[in-house]
PDB file of N, CA and C in Angstrom:
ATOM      1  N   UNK A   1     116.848 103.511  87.501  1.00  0.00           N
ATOM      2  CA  UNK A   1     116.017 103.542  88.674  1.00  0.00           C
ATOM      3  C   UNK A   1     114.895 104.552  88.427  1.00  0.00           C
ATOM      4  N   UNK A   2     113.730 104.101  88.791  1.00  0.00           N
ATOM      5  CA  UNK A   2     112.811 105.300  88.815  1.00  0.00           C
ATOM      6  C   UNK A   2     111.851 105.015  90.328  1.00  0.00           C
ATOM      7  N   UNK A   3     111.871 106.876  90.646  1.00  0.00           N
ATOM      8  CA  UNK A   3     111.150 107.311  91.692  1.00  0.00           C
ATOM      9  C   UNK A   3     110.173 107.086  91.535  1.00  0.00           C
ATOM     10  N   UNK A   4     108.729 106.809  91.867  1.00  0.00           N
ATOM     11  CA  UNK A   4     107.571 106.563  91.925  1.00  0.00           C
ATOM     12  C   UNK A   4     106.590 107.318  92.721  1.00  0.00           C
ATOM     13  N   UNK A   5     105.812 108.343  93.256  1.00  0.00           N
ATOM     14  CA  UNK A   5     104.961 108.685  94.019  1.00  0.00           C
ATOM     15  C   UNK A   5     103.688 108.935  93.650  1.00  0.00           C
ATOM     16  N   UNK A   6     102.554 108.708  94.607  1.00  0.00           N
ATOM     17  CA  UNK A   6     101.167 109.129  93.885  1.00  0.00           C
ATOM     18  C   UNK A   6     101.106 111.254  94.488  1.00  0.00           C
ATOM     19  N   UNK A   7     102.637 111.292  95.406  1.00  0.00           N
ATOM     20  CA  UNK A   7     103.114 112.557  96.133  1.00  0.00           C
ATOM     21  C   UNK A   7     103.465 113.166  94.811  1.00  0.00           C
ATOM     22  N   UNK A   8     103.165 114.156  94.497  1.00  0.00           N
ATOM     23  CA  UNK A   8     104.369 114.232  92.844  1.00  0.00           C
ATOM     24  C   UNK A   8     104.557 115.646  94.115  1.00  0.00           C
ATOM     25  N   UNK A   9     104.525 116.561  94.979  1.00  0.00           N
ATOM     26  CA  UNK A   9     105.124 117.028  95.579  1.00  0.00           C
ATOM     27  C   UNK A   9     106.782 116.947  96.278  1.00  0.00           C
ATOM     28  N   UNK A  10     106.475 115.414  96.335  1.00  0.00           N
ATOM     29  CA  UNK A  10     107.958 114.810  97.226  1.00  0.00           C
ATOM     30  C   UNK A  10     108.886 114.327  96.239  1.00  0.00           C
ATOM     31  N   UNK A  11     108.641 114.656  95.018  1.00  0.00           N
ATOM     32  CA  UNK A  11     108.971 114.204  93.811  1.00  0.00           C
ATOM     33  C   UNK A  11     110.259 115.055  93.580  1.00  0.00           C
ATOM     34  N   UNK A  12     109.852 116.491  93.832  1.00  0.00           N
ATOM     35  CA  UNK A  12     110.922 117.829  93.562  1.00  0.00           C
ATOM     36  C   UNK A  12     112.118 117.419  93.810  1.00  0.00           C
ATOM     37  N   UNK A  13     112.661 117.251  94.904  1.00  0.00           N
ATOM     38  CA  UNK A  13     113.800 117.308  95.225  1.00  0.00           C
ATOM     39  C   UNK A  13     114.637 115.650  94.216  1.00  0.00           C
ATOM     40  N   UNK A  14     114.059 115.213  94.364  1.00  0.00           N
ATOM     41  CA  UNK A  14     114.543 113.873  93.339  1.00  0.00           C
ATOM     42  C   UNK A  14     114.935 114.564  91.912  1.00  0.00           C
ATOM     43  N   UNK A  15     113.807 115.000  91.893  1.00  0.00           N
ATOM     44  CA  UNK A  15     114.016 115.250  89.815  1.00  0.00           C
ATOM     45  C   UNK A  15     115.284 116.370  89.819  1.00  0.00           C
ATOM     46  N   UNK A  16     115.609 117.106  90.678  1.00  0.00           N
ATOM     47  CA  UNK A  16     116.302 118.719  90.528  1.00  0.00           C
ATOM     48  C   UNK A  16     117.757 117.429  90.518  1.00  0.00           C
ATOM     49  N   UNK A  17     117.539 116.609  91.498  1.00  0.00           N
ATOM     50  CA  UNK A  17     118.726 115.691  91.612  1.00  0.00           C
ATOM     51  C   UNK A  17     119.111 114.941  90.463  1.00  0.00           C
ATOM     52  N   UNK A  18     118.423 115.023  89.537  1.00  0.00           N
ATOM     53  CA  UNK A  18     118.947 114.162  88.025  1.00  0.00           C
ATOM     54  C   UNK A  18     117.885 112.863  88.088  1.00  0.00           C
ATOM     55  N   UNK A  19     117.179 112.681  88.828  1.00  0.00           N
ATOM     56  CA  UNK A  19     116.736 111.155  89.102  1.00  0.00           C
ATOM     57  C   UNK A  19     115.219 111.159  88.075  1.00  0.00           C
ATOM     58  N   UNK A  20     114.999 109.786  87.564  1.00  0.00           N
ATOM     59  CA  UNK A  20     114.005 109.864  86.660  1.00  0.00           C
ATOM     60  C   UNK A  20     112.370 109.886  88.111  1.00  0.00           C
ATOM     61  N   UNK A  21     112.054 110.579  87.554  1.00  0.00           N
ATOM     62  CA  UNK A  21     110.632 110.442  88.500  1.00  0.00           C
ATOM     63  C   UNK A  21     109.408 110.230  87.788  1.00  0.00           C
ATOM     64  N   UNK A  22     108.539 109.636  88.601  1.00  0.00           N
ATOM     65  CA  UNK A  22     106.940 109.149  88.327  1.00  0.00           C
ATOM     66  C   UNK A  22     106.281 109.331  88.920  1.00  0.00           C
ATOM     67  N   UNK A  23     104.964 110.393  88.115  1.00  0.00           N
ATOM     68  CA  UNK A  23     103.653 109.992  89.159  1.00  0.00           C
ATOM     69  C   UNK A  23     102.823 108.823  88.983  1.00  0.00           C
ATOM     70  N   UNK A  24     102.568 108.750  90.138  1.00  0.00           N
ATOM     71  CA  UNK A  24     101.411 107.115  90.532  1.00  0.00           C
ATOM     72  C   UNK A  24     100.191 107.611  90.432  1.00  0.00           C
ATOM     73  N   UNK A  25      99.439 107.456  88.941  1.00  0.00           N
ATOM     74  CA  UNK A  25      98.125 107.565  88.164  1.00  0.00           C
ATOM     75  C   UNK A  25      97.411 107.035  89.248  1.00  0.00           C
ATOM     76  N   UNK A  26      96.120 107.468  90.004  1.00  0.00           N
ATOM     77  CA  UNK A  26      95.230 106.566  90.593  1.00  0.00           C
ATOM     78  C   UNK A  26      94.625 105.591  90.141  1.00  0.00           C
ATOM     79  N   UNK A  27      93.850 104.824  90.492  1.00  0.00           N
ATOM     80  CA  UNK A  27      93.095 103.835  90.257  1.00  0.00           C
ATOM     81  C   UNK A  27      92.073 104.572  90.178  1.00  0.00           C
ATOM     82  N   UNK A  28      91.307 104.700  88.788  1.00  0.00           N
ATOM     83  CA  UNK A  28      90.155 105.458  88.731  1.00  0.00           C
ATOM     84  C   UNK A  28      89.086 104.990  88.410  1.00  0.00           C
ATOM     85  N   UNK A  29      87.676 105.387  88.805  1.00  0.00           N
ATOM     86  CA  UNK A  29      86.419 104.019  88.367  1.00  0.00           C
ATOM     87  C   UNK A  29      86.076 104.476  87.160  1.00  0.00           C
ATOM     88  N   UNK A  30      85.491 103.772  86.090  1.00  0.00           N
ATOM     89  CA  UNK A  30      84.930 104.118  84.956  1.00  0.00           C
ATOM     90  C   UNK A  30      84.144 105.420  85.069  1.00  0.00           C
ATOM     91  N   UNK A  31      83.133 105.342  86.120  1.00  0.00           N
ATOM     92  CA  UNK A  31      82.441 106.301  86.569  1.00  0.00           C
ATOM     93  C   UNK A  31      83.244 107.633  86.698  1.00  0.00           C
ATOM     94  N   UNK A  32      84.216 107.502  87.387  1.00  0.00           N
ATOM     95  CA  UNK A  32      85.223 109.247  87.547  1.00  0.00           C
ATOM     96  C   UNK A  32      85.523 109.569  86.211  1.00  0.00           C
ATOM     97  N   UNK A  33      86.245 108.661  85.247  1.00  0.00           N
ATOM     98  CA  UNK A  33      86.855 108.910  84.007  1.00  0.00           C
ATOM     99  C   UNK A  33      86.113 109.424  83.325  1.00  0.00           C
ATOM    100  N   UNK A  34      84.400 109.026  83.318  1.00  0.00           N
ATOM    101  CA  UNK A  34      82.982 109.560  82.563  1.00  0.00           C
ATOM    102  C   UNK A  34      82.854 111.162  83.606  1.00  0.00           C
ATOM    103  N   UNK A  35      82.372 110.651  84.746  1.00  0.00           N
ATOM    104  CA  UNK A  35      81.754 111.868  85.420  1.00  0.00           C
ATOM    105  C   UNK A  35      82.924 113.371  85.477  1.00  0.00           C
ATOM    106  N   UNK A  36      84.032 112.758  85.974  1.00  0.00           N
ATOM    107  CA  UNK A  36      84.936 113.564  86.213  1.00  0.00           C
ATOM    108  C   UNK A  36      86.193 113.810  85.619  1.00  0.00           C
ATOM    109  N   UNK A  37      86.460 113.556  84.213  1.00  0.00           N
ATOM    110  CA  UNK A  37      87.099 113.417  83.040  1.00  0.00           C
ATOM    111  C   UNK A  37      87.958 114.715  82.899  1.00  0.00           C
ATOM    112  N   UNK A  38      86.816 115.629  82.798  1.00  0.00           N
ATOM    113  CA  UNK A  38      87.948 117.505  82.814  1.00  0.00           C
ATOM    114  C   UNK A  38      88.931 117.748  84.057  1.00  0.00           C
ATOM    115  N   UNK A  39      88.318 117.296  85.012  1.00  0.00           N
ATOM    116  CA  UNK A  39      88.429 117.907  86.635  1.00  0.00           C
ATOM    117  C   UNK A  39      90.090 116.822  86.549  1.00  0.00           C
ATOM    118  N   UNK A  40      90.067 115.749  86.219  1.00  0.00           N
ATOM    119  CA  UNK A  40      91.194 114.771  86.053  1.00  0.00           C
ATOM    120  C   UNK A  40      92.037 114.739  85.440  1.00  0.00           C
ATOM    121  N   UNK A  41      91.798 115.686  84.099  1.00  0.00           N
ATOM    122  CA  UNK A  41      92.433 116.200  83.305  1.00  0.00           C
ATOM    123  C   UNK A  41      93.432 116.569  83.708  1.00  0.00           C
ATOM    124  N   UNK A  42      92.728 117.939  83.731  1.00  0.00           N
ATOM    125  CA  UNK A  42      93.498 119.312  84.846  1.00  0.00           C
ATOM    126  C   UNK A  42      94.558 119.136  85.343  1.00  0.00           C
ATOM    127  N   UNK A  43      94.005 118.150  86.674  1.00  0.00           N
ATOM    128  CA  UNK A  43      94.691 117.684  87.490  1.00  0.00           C
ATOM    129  C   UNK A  43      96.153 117.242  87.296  1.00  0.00           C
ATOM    130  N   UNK A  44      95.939 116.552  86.456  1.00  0.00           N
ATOM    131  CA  UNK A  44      97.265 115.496  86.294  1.00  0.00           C
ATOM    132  C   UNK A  44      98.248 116.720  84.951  1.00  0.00           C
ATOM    133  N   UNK A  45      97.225 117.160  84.625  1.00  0.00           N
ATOM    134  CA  UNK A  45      97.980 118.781  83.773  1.00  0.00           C
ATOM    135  C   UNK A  45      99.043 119.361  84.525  1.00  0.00           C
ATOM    136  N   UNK A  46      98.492 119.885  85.583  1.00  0.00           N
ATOM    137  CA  UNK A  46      99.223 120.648  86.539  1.00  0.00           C
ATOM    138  C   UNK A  46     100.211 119.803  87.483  1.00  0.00           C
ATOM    139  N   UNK A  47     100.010 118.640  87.354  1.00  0.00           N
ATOM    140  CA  UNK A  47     101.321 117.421  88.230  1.00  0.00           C
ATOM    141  C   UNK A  47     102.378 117.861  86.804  1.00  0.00           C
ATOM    142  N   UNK A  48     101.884 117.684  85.968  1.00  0.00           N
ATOM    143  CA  UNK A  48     102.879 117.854  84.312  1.00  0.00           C
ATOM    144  C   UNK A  48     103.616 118.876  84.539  1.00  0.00           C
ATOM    145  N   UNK A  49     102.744 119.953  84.560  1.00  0.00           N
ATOM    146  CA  UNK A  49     103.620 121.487  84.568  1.00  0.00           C
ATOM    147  C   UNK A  49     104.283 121.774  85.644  1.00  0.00           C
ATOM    148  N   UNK A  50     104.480 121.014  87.314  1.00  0.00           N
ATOM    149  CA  UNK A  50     105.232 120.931  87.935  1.00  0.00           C
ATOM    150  C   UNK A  50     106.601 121.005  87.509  1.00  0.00           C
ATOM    151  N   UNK A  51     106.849 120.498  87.350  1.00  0.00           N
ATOM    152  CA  UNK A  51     108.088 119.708  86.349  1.00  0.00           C
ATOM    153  C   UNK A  51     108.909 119.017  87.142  1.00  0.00           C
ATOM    154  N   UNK A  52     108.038 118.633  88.646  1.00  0.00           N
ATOM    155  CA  UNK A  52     108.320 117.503  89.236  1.00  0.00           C
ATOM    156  C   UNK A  52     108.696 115.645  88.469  1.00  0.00           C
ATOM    157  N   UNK A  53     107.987 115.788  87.435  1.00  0.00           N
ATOM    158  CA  UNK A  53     107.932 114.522  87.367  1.00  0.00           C
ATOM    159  C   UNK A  53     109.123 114.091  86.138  1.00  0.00           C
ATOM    160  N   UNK A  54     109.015 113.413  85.353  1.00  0.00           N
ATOM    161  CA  UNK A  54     109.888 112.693  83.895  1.00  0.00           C
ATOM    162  C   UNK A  54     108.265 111.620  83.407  1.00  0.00           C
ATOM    163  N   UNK A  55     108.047 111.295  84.054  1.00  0.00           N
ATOM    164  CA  UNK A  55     106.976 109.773  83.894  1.00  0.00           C
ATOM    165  C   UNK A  55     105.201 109.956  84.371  1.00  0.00           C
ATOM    166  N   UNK A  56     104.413 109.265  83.866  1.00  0.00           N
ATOM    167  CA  UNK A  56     103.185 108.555  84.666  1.00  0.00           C
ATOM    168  C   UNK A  56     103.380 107.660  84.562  1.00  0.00           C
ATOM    169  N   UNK A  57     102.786 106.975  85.528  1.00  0.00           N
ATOM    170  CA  UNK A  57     102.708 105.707  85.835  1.00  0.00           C
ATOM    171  C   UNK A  57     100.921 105.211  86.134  1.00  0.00           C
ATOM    172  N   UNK A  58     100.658 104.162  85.100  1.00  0.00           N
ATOM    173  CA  UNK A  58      99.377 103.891  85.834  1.00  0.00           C
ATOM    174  C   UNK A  58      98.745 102.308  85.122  1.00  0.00           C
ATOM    175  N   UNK A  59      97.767 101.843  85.416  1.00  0.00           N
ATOM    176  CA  UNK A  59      97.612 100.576  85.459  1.00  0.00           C
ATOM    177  C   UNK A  59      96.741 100.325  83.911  1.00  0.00           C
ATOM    178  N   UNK A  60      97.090  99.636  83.094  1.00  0.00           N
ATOM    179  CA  UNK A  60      97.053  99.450  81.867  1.00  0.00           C
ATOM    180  C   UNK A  60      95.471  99.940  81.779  1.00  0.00           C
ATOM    181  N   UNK A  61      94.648  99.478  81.994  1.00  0.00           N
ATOM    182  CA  UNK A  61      93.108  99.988  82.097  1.00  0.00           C
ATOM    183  C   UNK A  61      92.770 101.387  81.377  1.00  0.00           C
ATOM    184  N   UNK A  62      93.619 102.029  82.096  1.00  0.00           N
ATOM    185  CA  UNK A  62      93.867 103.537  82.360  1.00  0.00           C
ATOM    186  C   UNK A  62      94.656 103.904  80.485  1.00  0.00           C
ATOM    187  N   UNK A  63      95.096 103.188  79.859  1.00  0.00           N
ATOM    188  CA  UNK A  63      96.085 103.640  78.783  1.00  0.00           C
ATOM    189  C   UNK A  63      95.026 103.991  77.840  1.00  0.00           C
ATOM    190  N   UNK A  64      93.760 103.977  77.449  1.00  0.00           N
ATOM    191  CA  UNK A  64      93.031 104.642  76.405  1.00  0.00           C
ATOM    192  C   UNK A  64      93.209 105.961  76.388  1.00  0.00           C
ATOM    193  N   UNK A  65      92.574 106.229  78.292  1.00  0.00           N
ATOM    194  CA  UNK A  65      91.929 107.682  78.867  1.00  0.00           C
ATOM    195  C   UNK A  65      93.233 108.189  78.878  1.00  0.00           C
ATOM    196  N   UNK A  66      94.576 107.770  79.201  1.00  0.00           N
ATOM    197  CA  UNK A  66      95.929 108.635  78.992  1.00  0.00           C
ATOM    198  C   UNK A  66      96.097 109.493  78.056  1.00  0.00           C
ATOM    199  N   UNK A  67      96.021 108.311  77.256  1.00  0.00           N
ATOM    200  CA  UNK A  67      96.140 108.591  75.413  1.00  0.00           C
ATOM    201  C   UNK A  67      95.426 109.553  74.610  1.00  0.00           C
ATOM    202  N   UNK A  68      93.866 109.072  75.277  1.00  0.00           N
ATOM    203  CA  UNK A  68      92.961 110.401  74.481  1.00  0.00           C
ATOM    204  C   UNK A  68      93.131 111.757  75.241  1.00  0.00           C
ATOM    205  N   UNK A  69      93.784 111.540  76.677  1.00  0.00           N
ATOM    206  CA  UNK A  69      93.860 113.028  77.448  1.00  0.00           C
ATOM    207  C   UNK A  69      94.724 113.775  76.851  1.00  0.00           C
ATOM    208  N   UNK A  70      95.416 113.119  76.515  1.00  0.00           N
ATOM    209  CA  UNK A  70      97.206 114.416  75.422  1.00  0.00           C
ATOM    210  C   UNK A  70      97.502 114.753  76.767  1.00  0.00           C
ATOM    211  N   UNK A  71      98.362 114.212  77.246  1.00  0.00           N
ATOM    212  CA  UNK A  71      98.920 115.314  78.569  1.00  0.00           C
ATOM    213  C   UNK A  71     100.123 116.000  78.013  1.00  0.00           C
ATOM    214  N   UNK A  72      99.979 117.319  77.236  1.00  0.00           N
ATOM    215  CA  UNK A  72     101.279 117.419  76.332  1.00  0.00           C
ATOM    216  C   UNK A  72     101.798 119.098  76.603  1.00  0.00           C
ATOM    217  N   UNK A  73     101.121 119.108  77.941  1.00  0.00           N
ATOM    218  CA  UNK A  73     101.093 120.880  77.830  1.00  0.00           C
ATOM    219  C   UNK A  73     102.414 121.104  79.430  1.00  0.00           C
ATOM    220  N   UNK A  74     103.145 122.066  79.236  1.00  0.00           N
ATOM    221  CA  UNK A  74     103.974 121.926  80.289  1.00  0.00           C
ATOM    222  C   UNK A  74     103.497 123.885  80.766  1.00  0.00           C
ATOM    223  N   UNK A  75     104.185 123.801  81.589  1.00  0.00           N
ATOM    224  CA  UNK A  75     104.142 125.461  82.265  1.00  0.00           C
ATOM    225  C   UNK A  75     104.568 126.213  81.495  1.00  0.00           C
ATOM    226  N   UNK A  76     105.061 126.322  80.570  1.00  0.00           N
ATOM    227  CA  UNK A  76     105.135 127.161  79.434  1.00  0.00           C
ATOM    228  C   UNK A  76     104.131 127.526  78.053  1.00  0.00           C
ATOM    229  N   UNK A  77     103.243 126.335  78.271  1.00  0.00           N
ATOM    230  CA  UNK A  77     102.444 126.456  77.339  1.00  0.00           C
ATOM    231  C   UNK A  77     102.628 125.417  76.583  1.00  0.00           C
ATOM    232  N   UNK A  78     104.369 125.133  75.976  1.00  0.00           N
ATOM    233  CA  UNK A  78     104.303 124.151  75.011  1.00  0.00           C
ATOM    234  C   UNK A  78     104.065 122.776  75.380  1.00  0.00           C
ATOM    235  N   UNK A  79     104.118 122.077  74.028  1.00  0.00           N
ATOM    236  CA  UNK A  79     103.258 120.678  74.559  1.00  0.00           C
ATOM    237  C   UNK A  79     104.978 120.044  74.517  1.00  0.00           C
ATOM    238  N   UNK A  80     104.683 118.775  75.178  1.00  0.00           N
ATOM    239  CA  UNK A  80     105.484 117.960  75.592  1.00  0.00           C
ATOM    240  C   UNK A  80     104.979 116.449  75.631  1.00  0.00           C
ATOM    241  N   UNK A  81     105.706 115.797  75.225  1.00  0.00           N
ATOM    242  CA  UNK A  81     105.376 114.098  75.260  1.00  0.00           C
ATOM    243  C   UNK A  81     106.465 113.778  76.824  1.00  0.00           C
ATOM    244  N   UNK A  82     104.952 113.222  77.698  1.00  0.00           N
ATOM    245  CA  UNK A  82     105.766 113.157  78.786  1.00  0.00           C
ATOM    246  C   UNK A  82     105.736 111.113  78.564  1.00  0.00           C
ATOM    247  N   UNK A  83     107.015 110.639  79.073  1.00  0.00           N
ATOM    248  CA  UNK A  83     106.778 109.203  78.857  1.00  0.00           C
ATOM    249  C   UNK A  83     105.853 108.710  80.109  1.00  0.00           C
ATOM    250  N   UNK A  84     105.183 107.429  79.670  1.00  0.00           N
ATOM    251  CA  UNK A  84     104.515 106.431  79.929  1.00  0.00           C
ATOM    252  C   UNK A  84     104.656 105.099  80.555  1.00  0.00           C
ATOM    253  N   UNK A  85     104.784 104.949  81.798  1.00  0.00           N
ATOM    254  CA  UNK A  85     104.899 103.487  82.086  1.00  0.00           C
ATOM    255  C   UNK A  85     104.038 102.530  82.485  1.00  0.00           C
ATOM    256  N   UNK A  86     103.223 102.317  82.532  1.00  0.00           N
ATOM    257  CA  UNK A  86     102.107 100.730  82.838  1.00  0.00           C
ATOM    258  C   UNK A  86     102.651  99.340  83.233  1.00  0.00           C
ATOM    259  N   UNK A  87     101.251  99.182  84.035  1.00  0.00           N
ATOM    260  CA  UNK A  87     101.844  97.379  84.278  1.00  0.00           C
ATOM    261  C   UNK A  87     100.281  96.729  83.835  1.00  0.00           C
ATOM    262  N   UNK A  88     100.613  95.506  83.577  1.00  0.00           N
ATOM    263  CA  UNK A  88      99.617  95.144  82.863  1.00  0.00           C
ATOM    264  C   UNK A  88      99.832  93.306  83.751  1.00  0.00           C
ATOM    265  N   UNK A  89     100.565  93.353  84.996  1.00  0.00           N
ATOM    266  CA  UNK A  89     100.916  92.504  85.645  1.00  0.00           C
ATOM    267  C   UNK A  89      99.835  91.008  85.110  1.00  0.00           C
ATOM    268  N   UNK A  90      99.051  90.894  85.100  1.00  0.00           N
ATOM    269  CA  UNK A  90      97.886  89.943  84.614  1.00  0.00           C
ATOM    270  C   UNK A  90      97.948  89.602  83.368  1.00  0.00           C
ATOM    271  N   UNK A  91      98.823  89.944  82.698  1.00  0.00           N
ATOM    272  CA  UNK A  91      99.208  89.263  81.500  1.00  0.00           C
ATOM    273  C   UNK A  91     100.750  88.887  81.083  1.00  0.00           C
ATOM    274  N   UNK A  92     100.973  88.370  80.376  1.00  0.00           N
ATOM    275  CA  UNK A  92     102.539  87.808  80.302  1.00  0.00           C
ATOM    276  C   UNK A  92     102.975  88.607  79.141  1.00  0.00           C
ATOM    277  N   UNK A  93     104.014  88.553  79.027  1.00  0.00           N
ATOM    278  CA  UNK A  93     105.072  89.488  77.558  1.00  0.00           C
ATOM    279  C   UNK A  93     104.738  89.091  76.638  1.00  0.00           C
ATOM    280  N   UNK A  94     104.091  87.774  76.314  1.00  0.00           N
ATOM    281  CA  UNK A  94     103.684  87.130  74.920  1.00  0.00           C
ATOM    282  C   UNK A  94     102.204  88.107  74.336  1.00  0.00           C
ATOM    283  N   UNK A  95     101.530  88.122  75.852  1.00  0.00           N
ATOM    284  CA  UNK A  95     100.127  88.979  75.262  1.00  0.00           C
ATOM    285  C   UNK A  95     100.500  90.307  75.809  1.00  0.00           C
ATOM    286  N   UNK A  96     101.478  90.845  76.562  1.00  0.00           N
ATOM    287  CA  UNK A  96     101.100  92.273  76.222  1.00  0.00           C
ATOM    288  C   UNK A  96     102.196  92.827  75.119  1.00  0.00           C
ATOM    289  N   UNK A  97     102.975  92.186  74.581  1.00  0.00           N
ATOM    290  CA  UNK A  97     103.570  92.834  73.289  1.00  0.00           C
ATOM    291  C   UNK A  97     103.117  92.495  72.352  1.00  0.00           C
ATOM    292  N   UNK A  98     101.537  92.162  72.081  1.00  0.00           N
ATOM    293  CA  UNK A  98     100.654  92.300  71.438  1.00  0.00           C
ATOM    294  C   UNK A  98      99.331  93.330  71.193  1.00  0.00           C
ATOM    295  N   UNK A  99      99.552  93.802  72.730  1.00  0.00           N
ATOM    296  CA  UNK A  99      98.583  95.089  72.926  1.00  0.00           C
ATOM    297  C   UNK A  99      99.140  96.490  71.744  1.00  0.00           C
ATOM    298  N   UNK A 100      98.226  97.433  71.776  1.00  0.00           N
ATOM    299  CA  UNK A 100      99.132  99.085  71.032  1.00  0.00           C
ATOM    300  C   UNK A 100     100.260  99.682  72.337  1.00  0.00           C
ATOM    301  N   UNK A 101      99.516  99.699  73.417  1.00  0.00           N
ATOM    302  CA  UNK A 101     100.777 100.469  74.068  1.00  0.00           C
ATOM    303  C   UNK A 101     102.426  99.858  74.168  1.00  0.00           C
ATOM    304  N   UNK A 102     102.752  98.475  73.692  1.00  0.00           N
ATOM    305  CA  UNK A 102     103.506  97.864  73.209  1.00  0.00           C
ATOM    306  C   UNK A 102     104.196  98.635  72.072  1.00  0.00           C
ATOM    307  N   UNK A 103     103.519  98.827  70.937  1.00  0.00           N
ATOM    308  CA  UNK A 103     104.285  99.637  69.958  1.00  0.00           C
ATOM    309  C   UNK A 103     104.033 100.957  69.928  1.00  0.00           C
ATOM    310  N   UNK A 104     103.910 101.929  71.559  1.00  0.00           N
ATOM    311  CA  UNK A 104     103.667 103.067  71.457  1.00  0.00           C
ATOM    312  C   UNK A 104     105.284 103.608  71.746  1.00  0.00           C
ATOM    313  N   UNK A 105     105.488 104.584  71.098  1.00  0.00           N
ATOM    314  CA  UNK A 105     107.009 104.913  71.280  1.00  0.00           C
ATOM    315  C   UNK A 105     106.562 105.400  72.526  1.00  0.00           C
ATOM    316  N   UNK A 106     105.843 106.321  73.020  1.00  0.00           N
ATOM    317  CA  UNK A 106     105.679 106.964  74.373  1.00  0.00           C
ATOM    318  C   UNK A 106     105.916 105.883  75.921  1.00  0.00           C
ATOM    319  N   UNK A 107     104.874 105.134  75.747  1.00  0.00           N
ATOM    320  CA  UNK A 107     105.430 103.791  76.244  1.00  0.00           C
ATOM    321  C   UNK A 107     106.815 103.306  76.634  1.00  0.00           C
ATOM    322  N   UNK A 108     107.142 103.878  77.784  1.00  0.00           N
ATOM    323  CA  UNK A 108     108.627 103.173  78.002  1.00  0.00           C
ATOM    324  C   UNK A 108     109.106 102.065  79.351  1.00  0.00           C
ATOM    325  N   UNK A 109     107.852 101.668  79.825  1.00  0.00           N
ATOM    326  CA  UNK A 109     107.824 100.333  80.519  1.00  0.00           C
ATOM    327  C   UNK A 109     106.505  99.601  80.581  1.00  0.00           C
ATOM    328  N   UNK A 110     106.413  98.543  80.261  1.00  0.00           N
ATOM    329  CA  UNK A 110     105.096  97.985  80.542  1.00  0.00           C
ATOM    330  C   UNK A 110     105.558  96.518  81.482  1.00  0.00           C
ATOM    331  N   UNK A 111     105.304  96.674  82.883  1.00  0.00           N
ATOM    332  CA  UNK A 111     105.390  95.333  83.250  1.00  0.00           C
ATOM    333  C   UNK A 111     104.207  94.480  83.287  1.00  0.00           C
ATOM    334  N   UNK A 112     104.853  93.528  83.731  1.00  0.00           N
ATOM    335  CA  UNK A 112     104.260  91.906  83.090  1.00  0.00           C
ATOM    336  C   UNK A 112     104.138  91.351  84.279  1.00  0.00           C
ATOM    337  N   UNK A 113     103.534  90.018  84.377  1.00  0.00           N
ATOM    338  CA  UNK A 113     103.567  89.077  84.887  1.00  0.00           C
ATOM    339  C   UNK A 113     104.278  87.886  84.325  1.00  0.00           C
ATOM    340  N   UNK A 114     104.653  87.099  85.639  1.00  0.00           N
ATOM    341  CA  UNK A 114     105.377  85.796  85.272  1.00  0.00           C
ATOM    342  C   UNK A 114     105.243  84.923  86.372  1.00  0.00           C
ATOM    343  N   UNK A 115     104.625  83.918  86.309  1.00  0.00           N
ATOM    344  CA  UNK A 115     104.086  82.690  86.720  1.00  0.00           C
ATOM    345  C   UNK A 115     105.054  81.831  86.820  1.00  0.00           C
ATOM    346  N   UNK A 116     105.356  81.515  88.580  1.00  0.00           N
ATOM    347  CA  UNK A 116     106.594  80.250  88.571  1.00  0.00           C
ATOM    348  C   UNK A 116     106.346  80.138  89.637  1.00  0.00           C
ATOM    349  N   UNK A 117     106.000  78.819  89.773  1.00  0.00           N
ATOM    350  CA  UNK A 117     105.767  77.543  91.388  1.00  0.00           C
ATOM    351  C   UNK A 117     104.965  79.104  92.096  1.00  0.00           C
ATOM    352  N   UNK A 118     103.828  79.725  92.101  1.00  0.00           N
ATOM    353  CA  UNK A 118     103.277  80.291  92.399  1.00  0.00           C
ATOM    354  C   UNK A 118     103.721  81.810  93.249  1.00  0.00           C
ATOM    355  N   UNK A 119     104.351  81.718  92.608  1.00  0.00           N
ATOM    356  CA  UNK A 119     104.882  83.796  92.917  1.00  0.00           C
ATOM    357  C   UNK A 119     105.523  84.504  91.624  1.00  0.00           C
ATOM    358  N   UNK A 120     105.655  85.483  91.593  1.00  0.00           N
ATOM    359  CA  UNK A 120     105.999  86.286  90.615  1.00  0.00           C
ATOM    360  C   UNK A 120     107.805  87.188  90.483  1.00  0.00           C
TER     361      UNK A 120
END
């Protein structure tokens, strides 16, 4: 099971509980990722060094700017590989276990889409 919040505040009490937790990456415009790239950084730095979380979570788009951010630094200083989950819902398992975040070990969910008599 994993917790999910874009709250990584309400997150605490879950994670102290053993439970895997996730923050919910925003939806960010090309424009923020360019204009506001450090400031976002940071940001999601300091959700890290919480130590609220286990996971990000965010929408495949987003997996370059993850990747080149290194989010690897925890409240101690040292770095840390925090895992990765994405959905890439708009494509099926045939094409996204063809993408890299497919063979990224960090990567530890990528959902999919699946097409049947019109729902998922």
């Amino acid at each position: 099971m994993i917790i999910e919040s874009s709250n990584y505040q309400s997150l605490k009490p879950f994670k102290q509980s053993g439970y895997y937790t996730s923050y919910y990456v925003p939806y960010y415009s090309k424009e923020d990722l360019n204009d506001k790239k450090d400031i976002i950084i940071a940001q999601i730095n300091q959700i890290i060094q919480s130590g609220n979380i286990s996971a990000l979570s965010f929408a495949y788009y987003l997996y370059d700017f993850v990747k080149e951010a290194k989010f690897k630094i925890d409240k101690n200083g040292k770095k840390v590989d925090i895992d990765l989950l994405t959905w890439n819902e708009g494509d099926d398992y045939n094409t996204n276990s063809s993408t890299k975040a497919f063979y990224d070990p960090q990567v530890k969910v990528i959902l999919a889409g699946a097409k049947k008599k019109g729902y998922r």
